[in-house]
Protein backbone atom coordinates (compact mmCIF):
# COMPACT_ATOMS: atom_id res chain seq x y z
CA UNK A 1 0.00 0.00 0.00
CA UNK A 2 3.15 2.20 0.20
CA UNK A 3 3.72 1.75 -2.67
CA UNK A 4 1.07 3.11 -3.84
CA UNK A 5 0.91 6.34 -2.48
CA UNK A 6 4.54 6.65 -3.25
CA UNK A 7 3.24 6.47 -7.02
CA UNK A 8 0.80 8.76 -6.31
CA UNK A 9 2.90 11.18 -4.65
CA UNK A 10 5.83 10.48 -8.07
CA UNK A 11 2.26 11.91 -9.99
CA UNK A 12 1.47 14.85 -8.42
CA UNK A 13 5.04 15.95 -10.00
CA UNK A 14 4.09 15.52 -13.21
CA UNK A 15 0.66 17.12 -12.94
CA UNK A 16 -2.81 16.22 -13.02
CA UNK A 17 -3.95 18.27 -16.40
CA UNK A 18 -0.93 16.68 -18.01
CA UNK A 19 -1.71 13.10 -16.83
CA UNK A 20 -5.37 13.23 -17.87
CA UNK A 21 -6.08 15.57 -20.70
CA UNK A 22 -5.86 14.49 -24.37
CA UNK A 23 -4.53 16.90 -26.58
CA UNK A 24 -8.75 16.86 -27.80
CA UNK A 25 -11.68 16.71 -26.19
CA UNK A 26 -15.48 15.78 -26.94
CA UNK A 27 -18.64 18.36 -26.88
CA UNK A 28 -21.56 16.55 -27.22
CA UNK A 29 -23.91 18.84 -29.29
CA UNK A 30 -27.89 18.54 -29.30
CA UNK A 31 -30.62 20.65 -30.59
CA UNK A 32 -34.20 21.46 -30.79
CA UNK A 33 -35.52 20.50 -33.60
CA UNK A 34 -33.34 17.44 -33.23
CA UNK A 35 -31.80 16.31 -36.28
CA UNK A 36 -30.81 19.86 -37.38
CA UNK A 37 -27.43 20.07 -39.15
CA UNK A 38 -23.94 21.12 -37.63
CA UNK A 39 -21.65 22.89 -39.65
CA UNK A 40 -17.85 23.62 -39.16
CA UNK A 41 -15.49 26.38 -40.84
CA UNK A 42 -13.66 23.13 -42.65
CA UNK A 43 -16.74 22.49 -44.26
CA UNK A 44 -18.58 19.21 -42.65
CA UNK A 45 -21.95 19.57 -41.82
CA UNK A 46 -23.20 16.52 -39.84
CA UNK A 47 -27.03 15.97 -38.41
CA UNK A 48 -27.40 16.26 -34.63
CA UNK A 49 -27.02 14.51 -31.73
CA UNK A 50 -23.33 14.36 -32.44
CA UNK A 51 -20.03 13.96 -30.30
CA UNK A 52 -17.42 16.19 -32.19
CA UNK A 53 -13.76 16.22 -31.36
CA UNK A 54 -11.90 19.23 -30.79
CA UNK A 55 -8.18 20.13 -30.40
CA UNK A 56 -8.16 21.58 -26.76
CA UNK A 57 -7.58 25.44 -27.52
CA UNK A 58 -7.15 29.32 -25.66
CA UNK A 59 -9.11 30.66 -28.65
CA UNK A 60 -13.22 29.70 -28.43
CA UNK A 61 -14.56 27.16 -30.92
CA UNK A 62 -17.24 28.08 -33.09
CA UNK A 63 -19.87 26.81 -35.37
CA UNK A 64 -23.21 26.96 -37.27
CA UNK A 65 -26.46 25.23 -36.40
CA UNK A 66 -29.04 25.10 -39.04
CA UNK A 67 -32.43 23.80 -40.68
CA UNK A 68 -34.32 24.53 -43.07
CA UNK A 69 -35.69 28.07 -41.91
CA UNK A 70 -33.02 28.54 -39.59
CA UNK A 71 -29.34 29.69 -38.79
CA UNK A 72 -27.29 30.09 -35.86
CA UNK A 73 -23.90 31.00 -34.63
CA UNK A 74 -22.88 29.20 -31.52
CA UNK A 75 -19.34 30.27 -29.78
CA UNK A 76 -18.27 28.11 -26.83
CA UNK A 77 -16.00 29.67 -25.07
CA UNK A 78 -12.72 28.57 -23.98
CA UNK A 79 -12.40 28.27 -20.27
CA UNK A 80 -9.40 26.81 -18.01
CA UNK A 81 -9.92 23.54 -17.42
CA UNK A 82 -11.15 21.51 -13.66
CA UNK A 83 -8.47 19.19 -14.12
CA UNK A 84 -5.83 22.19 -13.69
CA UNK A 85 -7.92 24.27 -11.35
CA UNK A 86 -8.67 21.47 -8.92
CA UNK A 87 -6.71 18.36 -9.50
CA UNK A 88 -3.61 19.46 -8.47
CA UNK A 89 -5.15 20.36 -4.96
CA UNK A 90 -5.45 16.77 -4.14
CA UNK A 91 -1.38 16.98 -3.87
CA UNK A 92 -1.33 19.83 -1.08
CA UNK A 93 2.26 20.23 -0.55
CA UNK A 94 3.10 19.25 -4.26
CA UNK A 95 0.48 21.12 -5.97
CA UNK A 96 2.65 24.28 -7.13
CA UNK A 97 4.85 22.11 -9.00
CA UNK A 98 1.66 20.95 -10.45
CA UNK A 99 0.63 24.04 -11.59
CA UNK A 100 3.78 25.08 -13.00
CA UNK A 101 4.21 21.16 -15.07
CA UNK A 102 0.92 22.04 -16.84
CA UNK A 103 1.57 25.51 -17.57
CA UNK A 104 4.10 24.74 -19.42
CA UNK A 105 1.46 21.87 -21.61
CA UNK A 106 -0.17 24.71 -23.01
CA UNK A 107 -3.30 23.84 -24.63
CA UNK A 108 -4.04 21.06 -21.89
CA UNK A 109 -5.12 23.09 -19.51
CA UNK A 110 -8.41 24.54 -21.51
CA UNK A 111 -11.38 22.74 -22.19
CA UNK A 112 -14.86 23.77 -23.56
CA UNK A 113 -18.24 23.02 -22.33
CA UNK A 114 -18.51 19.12 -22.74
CA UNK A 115 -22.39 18.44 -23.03
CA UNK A 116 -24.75 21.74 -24.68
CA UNK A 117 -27.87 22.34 -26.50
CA UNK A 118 -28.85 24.73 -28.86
CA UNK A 119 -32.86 25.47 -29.79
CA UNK A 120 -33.11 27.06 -33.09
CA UNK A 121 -36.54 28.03 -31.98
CA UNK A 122 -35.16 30.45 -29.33
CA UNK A 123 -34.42 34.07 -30.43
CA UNK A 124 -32.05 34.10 -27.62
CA UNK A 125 -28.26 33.72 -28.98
CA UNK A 126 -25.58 31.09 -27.71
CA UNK A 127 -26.24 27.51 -26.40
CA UNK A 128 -27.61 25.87 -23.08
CA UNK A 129 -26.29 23.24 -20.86
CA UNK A 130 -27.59 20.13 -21.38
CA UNK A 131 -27.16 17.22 -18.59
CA UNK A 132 -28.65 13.81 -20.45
CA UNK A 133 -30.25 11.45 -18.18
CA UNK A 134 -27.67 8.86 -16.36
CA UNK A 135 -30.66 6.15 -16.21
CA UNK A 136 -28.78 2.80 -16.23
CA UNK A 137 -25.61 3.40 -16.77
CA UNK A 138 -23.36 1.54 -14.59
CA UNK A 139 -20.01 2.57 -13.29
CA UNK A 140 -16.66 0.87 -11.29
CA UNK A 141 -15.47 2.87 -8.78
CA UNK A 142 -12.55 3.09 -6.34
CA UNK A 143 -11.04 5.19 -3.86
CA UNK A 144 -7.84 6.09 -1.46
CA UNK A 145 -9.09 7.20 1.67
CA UNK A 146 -6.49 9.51 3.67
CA UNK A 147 -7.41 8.55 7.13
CA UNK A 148 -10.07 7.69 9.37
CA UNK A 149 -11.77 7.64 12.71
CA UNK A 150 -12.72 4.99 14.71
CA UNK A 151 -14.95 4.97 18.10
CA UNK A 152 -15.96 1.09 18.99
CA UNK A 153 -15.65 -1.36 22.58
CA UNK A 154 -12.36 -3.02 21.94
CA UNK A 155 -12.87 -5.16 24.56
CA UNK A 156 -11.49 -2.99 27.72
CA UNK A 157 -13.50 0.01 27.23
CA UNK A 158 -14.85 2.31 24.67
CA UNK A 159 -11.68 4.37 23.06
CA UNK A 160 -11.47 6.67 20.64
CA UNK A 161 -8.74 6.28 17.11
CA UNK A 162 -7.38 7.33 13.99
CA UNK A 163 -5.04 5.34 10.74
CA UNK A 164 -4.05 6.30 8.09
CA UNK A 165 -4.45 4.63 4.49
CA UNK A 166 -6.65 2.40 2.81
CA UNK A 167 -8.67 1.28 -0.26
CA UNK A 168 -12.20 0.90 -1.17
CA UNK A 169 -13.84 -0.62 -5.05
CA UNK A 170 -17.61 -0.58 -5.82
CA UNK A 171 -20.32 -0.35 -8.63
CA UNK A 172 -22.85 2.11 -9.31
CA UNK A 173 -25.98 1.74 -11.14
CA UNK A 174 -28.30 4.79 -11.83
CA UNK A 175 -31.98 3.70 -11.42
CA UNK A 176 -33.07 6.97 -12.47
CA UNK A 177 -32.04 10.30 -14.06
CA UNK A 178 -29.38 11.61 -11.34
CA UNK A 179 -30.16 8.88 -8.44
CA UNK A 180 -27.52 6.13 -8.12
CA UNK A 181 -27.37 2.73 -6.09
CA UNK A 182 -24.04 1.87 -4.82
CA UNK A 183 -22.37 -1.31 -3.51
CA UNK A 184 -19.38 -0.52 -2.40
CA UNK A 185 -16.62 -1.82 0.15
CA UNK A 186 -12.86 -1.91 1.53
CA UNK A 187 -10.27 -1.22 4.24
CA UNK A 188 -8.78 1.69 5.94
CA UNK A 189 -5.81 1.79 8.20
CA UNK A 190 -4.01 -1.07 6.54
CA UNK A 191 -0.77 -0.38 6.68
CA UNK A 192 0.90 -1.05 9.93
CA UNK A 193 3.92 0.86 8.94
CA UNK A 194 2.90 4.12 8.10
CA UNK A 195 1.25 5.81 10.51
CA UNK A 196 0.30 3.37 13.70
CA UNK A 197 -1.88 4.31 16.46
CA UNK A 198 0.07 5.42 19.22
CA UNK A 199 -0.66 4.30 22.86
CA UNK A 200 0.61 6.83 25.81
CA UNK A 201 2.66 4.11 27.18
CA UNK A 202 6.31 4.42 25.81
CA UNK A 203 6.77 1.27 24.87
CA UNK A 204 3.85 -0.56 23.42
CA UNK A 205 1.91 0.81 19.31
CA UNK A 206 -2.20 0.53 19.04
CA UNK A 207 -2.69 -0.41 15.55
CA UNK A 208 -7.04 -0.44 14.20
CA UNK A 209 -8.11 -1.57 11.20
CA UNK A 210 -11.80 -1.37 9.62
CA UNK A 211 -13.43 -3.04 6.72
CA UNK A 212 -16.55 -2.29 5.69
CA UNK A 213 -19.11 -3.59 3.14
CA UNK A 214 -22.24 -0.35 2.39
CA UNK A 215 -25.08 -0.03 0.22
CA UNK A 216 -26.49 3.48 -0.36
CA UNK A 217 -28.86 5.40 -2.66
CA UNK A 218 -26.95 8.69 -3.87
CA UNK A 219 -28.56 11.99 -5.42
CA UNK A 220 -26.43 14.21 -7.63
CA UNK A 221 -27.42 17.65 -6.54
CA UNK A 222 -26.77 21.45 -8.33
CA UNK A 223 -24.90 23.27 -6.12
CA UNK A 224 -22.28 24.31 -7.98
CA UNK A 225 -23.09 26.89 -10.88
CA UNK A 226 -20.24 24.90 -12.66
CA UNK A 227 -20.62 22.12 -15.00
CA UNK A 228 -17.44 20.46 -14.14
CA UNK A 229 -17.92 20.20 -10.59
CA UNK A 230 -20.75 18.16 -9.03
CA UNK A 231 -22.28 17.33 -5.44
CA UNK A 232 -23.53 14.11 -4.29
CA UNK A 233 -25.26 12.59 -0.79
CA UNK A 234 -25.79 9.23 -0.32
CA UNK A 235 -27.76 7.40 2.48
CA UNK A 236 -28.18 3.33 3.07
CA UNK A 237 -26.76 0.76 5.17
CA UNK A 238 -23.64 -0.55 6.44
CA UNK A 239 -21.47 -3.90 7.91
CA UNK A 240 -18.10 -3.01 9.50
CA UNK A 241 -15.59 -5.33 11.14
CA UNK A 242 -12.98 -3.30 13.13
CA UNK A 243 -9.67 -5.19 14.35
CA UNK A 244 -7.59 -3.82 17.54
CA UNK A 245 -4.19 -4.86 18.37
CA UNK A 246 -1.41 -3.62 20.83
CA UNK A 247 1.75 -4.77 20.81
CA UNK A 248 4.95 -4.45 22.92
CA UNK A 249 8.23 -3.22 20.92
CA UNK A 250 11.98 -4.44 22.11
CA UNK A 251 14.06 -1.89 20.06
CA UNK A 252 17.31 -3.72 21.52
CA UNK A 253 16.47 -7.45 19.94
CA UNK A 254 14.10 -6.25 16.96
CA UNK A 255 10.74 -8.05 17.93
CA UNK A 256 7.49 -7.31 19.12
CA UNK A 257 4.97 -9.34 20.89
CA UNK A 258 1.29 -8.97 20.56
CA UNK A 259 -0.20 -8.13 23.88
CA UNK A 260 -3.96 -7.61 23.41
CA UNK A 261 -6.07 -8.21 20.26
CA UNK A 262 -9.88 -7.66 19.74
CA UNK A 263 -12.28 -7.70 16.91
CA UNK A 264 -15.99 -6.71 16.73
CA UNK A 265 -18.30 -6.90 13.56
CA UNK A 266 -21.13 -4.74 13.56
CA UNK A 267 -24.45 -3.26 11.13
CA UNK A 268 -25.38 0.16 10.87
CA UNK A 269 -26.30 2.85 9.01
CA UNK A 270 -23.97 5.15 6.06
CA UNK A 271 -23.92 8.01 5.01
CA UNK A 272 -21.71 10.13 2.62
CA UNK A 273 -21.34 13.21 0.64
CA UNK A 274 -18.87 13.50 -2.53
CA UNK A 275 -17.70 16.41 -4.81
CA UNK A 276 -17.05 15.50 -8.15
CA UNK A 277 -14.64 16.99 -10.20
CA UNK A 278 -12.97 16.87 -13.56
CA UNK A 279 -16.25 14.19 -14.47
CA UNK A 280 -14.90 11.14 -13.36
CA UNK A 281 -12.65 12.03 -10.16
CA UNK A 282 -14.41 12.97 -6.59
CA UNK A 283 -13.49 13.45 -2.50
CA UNK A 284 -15.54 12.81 0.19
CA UNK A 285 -16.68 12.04 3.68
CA UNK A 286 -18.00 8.78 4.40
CA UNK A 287 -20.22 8.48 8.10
CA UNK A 288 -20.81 4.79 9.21
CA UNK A 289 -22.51 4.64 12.31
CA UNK A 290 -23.15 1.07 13.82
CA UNK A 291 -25.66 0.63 16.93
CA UNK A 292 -25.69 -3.66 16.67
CA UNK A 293 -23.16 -5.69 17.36
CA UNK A 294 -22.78 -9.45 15.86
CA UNK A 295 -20.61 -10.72 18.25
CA UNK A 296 -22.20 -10.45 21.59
CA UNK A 297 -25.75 -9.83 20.21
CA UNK A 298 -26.06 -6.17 21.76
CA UNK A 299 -27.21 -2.85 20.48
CA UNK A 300 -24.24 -0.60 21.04
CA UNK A 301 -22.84 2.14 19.55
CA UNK A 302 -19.98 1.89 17.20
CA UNK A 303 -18.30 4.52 14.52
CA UNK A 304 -16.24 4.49 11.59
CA UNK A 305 -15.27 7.91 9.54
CA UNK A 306 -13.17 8.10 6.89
CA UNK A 307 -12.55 11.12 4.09
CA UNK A 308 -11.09 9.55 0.28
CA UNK A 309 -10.44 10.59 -2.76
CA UNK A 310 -11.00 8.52 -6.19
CA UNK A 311 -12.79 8.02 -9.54
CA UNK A 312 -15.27 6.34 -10.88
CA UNK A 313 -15.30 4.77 -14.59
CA UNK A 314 -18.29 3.92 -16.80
CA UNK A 315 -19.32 1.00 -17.70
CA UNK A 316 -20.89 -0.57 -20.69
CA UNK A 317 -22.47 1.00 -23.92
CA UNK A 318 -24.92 4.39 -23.29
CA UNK A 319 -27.00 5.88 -25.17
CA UNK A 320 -24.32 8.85 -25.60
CA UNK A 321 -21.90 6.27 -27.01
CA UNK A 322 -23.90 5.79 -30.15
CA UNK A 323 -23.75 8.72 -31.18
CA UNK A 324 -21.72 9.65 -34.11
CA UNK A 325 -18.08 11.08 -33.19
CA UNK A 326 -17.28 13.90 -36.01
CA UNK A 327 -13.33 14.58 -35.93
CA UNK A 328 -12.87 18.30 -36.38
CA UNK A 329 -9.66 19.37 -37.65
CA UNK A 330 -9.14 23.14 -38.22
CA UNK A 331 -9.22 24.85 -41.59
CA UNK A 332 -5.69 25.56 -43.33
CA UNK A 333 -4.85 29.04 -43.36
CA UNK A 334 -4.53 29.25 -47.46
C-alpha cells in the first residue's frame, strides 16, 4: 500500500492536467428540432445529436447550427480547465509544481463546455447546458481514503482512534435520471507501517483496522453553478468489522509481541457526501454509524469515519456512445 501512495505522490510531479487531458476533447452537441445540421469552418456539416472532437484550444470554438428556416452561430468559449484548477489540490504540498508542469502543456489546460444544447426556436443567442439522463448506466469505482476515525468497545472500554491509508472498489448503477445505487466496500488503516496508532505508554503501538461492506442510494445535486464540478449525498446501510491490536516493541532485539487483540463486527447505518470533479474524479466524507453488534448480540454504539479521494469509470455501452463522433480538424490558413 506504500507503494502506492509513493506512485501517487511520483504523480502529483508531473501534474494532473498533463496526466489526464488528451490533446482533444469531446462536446456533445444537441438541438431542438433534433436532427438539425452542424456545420464547421472546414466544411462538414453533420445531423445532430453528435459527439465532435476538438483540439483543446485558448481561442473559443465556433460553429453553425441550421435547418431549413433557420441559422445560428454558436461560440463556446474557452475556459481553463477543472483538471488544472482542482486536481492538483489533491497533492497539497506538491500542488505548485503541479501548476507550474501544466503551464508549461499549453493547450491542456483549456477545455470547452462538454455536453450543450442549442434550440433554433429560441431568439435568444448562444447555447444551453444540457445534462442527459444517467438512467442505467453503470459505473466501477474506487477510492484512497487519507485517514479515518474509529470509536468502537475493543474489549477494555470504549476508546477513541485514527489510521491512516486504505482502499475501497464498488459499482454504481443509476436507477433513475441523477439517483444512483451503490455497492461498495474496503479497508482503511491497513498499513501497519505508516502511521500506527500510538498508545501513551512508551513502549507498546495501538494499531485499528476497519473493513466495511455499504449499500447506499446517492442523489447528484446542483450546487455548484459549474458544469465540471458536481455534489452528491448518499444514504443506506452498512457492515463493519474493526480489528484492535497492541503490541509491545523491544528496540534492543528487533521483535514485538502482541499483547492484546480484539475484533468486533457490527451493522449500521452510512452516510456520505462526494464532490465530483474533472467528471470522473471525486473526495468525500464517508459516516458509518453502527448501533448492533454481531458478536455479543447487543445494540451498542460503534463509529467508523473516513474522508477519500477517487474516480469512478463507466461501464458498458450508453445511449451517448452511439452517437456519431465527427473529428474536427481546423481549416488551413490558405
Amino acid at each position: 500500500m506504500i507503494r502506492i501512495y509513493l506512485l501517487l505522490l511520483c504523480f502529483s510531479f508531473y501534474s494532473c492536467a498533463t496526466l489526464i487531458n488528451k490533446e482533444q476533447t469531446r462536446i456533445e452537441v444537441h438541438t431542438f428540432p433534433d436532427s438539425s445540421f452542424i456545420c464547421l469552418d472546414n466544411g462538414t456539416c453533420v445531423k445532430s445529436p453528435v459527439i465532435l472532437e476538438v483540439p483543446r484550444s485558448y481561442n473559443d470554438f465556433e460553429f453553425i447550427v441550421r435547418n431549413d428556416s433557420t441559422k445560428k452561430k454558436v461560440r463556446i468559449k474557452s475556459m481553463v480547465a477543472p483538471e488544472y484548477k482542482w486536481g492538483n489540490l489533491l497533492f497539497i504540498y506538491y500542488c505548485p509544481i503541479g501548476y507550474i508542469v501544466d503551464a508549461s502543456s499549453r493547450n491542456k489546460i483549456y477545455s470547452y463546455s462538454n455536453s450543450i444544447k442549442v434550440d433554433l426556436s429560441s431568439k435568444k443567442e448562444g447555447y444551453q447546458k444540457f445534462k442527459a439522463s444517467k438512467k442505467g448506466q453503470w459505473y466501477f469505482r474506487s477510492s484512497l481514503p487519507w485517514f479515518d476515525f474509529i470509536e468502537f468497545d475493543n474489549g477494555r472500554g470504549f476508546e477513541n482512534y485514527k489510521s491512516y491509508m486504505g482502499l475501497t472498489i464498488g459499482l454504481d448503477y443509476y436507477h433513475s435520471k441523477q439517483s444512483y445505487l451503490s455497492l461498495s466496500g474496503g479497508a482503511t488503516g491497513i498499513s501497519d507501517l505508516g502511521f500506527p496508532v500510538m498508545d501513551r505508554s512508551f513502549d507498546t503501538t495501538q494499531f485499528v483496522k476497519s473493513f466495511s461492506a455499504v449499500v447506499t442510494n446517492n442523489h447528484n445535486l446542483k450546487i455548484f453553478t459549474s458544469e465540471n464540478i458536481g455534489f452528491t449525498v448518499g444514504y443506506g446501510l452498512s457492515f463493519t468489522h474493526f480489528r484492535f491490536r497492541e503490541v509491545a516493541n523491544d528496540t534492543m532485539q528487533n521483535q514485538y509481541a502482541i499483547l492484546y487483540k480484539n475484533s468486533k463486527s457490527a451493522l449500521g447505518l452510512c452516510f456520505n457526501a462526494n464532490v465530483i470533479l474533472f467528471k470522473h474524479g471525486f473526495v468525500g466524507v464517508n459516516i458509518l454509524p453502527s448501533y448492533y453488534t454481531l458478536k455479543t448480540n447487543k445494540w451498542e454504539y460503534s463509529n467508523l469515519t473516513y474522508f477519500d479521494f477517487g474516480v469512478r469509470l463507466p461501464l458498458g455501452n450508453y445511449e451517448k456512445d452511439k452517437h456519431r463522433v465527427v473529428k474536427y480538424k481546423p481549416k488551413l490558413i490558405e
